[in-house]
N, C-alpha and C. Protein backbone atom coordinates (compact mmCIF):
# COMPACT_ATOMS: atom_id res chain seq x y z
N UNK A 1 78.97 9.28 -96.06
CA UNK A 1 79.95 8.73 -95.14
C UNK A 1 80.06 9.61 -93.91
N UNK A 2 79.64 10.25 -93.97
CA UNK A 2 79.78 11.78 -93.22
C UNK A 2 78.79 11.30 -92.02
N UNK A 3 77.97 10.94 -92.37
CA UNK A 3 76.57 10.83 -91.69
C UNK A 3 77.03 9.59 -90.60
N UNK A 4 77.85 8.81 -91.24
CA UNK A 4 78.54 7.61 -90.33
C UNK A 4 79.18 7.89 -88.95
N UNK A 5 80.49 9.11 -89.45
CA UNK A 5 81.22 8.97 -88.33
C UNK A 5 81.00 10.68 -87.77
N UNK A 6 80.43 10.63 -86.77
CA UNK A 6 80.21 11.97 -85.58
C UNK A 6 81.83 12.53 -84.86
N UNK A 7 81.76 13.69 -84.50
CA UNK A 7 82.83 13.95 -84.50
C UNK A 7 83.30 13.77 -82.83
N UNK A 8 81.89 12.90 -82.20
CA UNK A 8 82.22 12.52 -80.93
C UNK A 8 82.99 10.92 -80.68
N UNK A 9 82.65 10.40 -81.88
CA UNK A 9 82.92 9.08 -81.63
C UNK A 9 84.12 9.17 -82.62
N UNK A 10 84.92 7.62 -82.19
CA UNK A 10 86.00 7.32 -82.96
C UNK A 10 85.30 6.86 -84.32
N UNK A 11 86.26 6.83 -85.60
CA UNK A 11 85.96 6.10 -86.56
C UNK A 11 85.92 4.31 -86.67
N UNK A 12 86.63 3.95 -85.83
CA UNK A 12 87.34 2.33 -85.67
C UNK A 12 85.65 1.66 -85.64
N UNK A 13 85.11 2.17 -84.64
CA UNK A 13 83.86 1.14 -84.50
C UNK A 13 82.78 1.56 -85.55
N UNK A 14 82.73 2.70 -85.86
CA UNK A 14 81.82 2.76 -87.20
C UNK A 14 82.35 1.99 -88.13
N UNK A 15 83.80 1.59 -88.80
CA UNK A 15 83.92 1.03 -89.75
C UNK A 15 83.51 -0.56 -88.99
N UNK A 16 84.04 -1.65 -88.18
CA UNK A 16 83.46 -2.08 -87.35
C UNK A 16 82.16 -2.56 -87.87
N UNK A 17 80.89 -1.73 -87.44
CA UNK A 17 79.52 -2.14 -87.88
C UNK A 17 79.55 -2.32 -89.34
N UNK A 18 80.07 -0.81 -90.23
CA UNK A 18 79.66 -1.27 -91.47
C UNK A 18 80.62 -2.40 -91.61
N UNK A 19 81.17 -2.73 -91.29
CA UNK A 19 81.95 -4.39 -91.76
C UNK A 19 80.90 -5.32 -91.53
N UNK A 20 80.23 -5.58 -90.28
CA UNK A 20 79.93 -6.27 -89.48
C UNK A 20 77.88 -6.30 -90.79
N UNK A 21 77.88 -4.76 -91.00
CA UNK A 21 76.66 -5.08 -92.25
C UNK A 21 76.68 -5.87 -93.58
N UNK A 22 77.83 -5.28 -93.77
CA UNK A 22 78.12 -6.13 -95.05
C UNK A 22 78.33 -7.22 -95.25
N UNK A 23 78.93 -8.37 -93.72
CA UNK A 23 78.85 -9.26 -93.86
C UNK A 23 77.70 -10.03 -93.74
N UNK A 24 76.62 -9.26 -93.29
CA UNK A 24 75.16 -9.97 -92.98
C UNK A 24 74.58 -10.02 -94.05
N UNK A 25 74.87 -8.87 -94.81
CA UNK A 25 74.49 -8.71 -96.54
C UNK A 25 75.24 -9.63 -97.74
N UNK A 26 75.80 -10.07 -97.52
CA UNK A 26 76.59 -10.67 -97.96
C UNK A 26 76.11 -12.44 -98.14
N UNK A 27 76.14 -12.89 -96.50
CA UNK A 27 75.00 -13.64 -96.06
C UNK A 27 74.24 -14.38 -96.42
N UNK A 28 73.36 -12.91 -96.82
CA UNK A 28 71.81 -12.93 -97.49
C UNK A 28 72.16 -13.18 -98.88
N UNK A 29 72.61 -12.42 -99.65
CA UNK A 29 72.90 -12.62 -101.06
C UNK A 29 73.35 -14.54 -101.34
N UNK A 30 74.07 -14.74 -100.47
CA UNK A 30 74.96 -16.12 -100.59
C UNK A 30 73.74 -17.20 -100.45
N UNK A 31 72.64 -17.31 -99.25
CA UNK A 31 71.50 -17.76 -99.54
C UNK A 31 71.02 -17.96 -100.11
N UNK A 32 70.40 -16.33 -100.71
CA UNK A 32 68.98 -16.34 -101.40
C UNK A 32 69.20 -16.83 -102.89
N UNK A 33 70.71 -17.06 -103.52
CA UNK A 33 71.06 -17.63 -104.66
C UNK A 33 70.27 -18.63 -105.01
N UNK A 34 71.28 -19.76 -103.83
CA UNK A 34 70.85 -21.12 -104.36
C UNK A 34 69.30 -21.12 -104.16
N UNK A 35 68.82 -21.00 -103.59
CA UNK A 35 66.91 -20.64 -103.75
C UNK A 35 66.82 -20.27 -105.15
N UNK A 36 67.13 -19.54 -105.70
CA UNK A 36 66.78 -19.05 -106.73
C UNK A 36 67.03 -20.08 -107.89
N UNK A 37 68.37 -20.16 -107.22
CA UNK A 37 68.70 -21.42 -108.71
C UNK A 37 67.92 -22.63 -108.92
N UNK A 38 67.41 -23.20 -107.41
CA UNK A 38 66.83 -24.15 -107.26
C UNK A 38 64.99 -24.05 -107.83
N UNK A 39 65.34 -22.70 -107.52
CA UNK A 39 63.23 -22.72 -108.29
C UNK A 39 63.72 -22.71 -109.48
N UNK A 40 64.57 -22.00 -110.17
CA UNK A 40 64.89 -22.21 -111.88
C UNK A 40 64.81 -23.71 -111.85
N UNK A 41 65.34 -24.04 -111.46
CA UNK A 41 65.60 -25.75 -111.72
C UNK A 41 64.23 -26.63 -111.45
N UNK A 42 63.63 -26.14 -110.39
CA UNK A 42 62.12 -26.72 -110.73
C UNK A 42 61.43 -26.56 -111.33
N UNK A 43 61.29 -25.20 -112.23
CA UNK A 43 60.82 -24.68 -113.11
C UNK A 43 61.34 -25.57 -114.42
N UNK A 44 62.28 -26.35 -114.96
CA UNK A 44 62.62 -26.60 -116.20
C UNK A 44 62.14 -27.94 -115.58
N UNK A 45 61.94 -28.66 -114.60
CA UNK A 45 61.93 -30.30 -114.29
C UNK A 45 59.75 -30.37 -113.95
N UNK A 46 58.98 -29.02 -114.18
CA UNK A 46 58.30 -28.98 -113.35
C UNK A 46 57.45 -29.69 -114.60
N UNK A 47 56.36 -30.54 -114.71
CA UNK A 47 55.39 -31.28 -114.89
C UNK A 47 53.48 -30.86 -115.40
N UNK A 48 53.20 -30.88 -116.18
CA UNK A 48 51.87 -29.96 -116.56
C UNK A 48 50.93 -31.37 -117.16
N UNK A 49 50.33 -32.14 -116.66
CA UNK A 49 49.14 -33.22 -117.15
C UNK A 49 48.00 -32.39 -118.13
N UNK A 50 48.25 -33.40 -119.15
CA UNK A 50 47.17 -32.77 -120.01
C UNK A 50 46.05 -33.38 -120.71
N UNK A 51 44.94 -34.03 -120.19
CA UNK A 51 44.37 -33.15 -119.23
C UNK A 51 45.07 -33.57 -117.81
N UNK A 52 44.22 -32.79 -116.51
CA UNK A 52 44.42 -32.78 -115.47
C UNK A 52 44.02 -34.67 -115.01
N UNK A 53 44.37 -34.97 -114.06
CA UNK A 53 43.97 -35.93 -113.67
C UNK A 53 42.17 -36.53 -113.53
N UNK A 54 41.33 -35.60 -112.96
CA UNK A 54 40.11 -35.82 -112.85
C UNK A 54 39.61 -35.80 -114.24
N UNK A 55 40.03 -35.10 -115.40
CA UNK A 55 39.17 -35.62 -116.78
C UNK A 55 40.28 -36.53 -117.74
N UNK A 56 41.10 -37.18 -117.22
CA UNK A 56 41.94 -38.59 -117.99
C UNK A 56 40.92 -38.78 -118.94
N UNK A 57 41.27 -38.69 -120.00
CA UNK A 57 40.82 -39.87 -121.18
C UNK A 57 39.98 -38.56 -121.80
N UNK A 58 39.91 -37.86 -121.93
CA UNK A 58 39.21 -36.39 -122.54
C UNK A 58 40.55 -36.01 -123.70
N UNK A 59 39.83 -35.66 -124.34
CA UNK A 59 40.77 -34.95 -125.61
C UNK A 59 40.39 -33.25 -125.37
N UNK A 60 41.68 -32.62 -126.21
CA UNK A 60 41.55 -31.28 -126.01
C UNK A 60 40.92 -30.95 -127.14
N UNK A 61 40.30 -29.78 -127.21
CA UNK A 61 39.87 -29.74 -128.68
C UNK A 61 40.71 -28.22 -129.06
N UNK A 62 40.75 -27.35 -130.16
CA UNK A 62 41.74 -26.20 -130.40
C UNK A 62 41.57 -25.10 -129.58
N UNK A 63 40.27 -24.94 -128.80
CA UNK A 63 40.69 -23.90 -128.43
C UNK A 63 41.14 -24.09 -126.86
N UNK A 64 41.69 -25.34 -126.56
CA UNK A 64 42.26 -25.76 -125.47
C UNK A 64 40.95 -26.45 -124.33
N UNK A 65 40.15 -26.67 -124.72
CA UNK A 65 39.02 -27.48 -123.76
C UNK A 65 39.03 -28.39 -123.91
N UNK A 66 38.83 -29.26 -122.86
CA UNK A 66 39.06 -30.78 -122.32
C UNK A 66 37.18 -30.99 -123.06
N UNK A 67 37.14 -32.02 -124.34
CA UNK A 67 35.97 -32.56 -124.31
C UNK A 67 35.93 -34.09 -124.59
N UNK A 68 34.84 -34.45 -124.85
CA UNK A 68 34.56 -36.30 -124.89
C UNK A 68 35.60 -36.81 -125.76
N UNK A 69 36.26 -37.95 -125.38
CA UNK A 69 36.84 -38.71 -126.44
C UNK A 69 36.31 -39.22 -127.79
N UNK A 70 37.16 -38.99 -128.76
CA UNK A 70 36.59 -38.87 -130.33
C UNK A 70 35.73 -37.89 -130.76
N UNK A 71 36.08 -36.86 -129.79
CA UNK A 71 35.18 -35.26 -130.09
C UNK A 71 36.02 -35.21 -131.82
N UNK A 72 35.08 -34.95 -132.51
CA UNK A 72 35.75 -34.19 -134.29
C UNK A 72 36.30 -32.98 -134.21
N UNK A 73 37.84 -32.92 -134.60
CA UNK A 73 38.65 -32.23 -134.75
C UNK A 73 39.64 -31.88 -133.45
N UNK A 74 39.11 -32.51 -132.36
CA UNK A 74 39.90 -32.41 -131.10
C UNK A 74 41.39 -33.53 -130.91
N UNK A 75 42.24 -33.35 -130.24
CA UNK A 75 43.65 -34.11 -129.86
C UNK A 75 43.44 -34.92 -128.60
N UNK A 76 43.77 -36.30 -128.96
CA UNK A 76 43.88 -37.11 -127.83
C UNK A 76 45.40 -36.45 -127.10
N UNK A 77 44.86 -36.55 -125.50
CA UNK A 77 46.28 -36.31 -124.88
C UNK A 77 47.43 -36.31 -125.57
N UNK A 78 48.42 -35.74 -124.89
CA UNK A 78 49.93 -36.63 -124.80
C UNK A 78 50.41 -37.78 -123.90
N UNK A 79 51.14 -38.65 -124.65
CA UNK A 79 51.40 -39.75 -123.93
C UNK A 79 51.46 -39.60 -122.57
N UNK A 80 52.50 -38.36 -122.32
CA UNK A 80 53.08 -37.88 -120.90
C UNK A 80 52.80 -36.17 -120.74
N UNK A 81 52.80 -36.15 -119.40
CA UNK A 81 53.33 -34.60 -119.09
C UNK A 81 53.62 -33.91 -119.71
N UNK A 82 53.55 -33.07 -119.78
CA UNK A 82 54.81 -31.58 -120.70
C UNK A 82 55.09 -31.18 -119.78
N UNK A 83 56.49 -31.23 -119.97
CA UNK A 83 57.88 -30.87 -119.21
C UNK A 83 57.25 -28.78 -119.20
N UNK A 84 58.01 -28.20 -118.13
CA UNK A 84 57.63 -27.12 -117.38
C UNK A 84 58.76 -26.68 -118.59
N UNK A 85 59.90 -27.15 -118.53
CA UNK A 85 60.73 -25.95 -119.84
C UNK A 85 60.52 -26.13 -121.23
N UNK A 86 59.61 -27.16 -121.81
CA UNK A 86 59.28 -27.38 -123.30
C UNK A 86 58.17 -26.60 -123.16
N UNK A 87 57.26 -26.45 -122.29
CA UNK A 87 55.76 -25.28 -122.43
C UNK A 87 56.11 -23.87 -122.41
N UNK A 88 57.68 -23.65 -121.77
CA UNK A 88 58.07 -21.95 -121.67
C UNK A 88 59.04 -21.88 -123.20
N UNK A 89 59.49 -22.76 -123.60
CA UNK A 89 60.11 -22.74 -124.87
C UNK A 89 59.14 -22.20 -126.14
N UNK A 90 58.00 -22.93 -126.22
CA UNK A 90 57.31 -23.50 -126.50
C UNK A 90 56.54 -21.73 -127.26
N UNK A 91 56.16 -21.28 -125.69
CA UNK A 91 55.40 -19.77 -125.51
C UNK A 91 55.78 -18.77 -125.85
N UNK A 92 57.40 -18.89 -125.33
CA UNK A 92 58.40 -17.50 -125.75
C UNK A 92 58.84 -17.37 -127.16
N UNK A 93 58.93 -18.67 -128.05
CA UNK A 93 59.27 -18.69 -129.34
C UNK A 93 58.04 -18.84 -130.32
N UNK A 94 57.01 -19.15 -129.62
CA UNK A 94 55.40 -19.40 -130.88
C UNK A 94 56.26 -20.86 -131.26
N UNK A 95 57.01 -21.70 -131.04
CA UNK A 95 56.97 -22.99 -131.71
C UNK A 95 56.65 -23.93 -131.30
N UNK A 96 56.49 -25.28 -131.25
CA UNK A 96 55.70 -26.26 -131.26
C UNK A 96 56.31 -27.15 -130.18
N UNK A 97 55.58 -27.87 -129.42
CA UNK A 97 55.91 -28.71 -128.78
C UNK A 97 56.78 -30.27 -129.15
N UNK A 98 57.62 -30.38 -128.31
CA UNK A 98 58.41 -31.04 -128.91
C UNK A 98 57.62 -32.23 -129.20
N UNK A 99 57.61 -33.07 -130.50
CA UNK A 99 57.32 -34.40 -131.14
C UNK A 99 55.33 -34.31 -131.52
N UNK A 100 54.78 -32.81 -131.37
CA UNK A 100 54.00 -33.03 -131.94
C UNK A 100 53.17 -31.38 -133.12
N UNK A 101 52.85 -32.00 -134.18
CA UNK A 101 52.18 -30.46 -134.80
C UNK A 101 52.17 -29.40 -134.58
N UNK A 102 51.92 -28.74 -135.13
CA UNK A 102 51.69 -27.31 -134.91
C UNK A 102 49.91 -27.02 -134.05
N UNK A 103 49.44 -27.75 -134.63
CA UNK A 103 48.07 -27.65 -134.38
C UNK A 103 47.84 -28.16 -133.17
N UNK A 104 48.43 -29.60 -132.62
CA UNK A 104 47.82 -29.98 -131.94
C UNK A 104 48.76 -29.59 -130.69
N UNK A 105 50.05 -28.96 -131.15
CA UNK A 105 50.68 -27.70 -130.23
C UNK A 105 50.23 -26.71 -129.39
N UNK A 106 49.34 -25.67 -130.12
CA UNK A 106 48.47 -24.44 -130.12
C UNK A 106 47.23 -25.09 -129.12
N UNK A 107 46.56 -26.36 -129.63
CA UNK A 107 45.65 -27.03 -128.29
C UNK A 107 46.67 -26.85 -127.16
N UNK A 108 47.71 -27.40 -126.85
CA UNK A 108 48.03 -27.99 -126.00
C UNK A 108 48.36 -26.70 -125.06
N UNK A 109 48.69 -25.77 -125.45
CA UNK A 109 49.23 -24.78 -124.86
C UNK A 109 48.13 -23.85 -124.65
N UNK A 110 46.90 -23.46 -125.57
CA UNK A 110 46.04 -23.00 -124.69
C UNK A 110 45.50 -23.51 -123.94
N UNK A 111 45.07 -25.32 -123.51
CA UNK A 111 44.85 -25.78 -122.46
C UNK A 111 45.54 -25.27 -121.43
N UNK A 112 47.48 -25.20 -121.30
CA UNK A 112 47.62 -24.53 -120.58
C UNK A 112 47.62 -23.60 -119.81
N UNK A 113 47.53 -22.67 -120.74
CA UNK A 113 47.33 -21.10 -120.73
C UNK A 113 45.74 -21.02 -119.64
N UNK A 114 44.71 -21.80 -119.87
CA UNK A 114 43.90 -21.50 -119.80
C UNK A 114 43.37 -22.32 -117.96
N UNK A 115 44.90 -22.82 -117.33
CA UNK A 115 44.80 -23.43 -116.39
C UNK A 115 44.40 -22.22 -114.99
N UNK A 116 43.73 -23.12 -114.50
CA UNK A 116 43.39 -21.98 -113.34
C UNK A 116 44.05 -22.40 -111.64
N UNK A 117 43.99 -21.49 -110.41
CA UNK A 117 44.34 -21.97 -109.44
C UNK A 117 43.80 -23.04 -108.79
N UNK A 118 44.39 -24.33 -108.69
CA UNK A 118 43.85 -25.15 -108.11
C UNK A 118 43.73 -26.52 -108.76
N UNK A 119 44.39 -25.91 -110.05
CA UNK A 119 44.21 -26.87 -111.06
C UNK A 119 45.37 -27.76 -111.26
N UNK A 120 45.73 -28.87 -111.71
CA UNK A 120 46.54 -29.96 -111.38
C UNK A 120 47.83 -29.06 -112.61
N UNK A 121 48.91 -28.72 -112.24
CA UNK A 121 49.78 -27.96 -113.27
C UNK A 121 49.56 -26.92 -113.39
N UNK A 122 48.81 -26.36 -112.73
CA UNK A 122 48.49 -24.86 -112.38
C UNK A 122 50.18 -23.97 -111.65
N UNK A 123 50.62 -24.48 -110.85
CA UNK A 123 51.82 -24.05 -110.58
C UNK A 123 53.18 -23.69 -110.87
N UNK A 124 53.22 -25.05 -111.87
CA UNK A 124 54.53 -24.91 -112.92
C UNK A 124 54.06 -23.66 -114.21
N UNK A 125 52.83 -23.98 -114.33
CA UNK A 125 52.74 -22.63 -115.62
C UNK A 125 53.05 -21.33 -114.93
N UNK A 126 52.18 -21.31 -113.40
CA UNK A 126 52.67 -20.29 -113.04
C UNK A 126 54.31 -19.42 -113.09
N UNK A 127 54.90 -21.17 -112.61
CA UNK A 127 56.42 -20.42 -112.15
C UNK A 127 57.09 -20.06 -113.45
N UNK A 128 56.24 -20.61 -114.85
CA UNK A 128 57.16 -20.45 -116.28
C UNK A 128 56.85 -18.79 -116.53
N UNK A 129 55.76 -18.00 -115.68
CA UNK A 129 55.32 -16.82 -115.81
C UNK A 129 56.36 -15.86 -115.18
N UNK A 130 56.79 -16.59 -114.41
CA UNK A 130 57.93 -15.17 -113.32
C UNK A 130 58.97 -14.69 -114.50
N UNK A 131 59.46 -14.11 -114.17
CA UNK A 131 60.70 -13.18 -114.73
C UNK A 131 62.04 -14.16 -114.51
N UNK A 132 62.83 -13.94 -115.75
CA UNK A 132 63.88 -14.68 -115.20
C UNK A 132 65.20 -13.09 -115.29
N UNK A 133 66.16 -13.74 -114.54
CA UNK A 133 67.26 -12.79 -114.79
C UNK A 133 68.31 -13.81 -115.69
């Protein structure tokens, strides 16, 4: 505090600025929230195709690869998407996707796992990767 006020200047306008910081900080904090809350929130609404669009109609097989339909021992798709917060549920607990096996769970999620940049659902796995507070 020392470092603030010089013994040439008054105190009034040093307190002044630091007011005048804290409210800019303040500001910022009040912002950067709802951002935050709002990527959480895209993160639980966010969408993962399985497969990706360009191989539709491919089954996964266990160790998460998209191969020919009626490949032996491989999983036809899911009806729909997997939801961005049932694949982080899913990862953080080792349990199963909601409404199907264990097995054809473990496909489904190393397909994910195994998504790369550029890839259709590549983003939402990403954002299930960040840190949450």
């Amino acid at each position: 505090m020392s470092d603030l006020i010089s013994p040439d200047e008054p105190a009034q306008p040093q307190r002044r600025r630091a007011l005048k910081l804290g409210a800019v900080g303040a500001v910022t904090i009040v912002s950067i929230r709802p951002a935050m809350a709002q990527a959480y929130g895209s993160v639980l609404t966010c969408e993962i195709p399985v497969p990706d669009p360009r191989r539709t109609g491919g089954y996964i097989d266990k160790d998460g690869k998209v191969v020919p339909s009626g490949t032996k021992g491989a999983f036809a798709p899911p009806s729909r998407p997997l939801k961005g917060e049932d694949v982080r549920r899913a990862l953080s607990s080792g349990g199963n996707l909601p409404g199907v096996d264990y097995n054809r769970s473990r496909a489904y999620l190393k397909y994910v796992q195994n998504l790369r940049s550029g890839s259709t659902g590549f983003t939402c796995f990403a954002s299930l990767q960040m840190p949450r507070k």
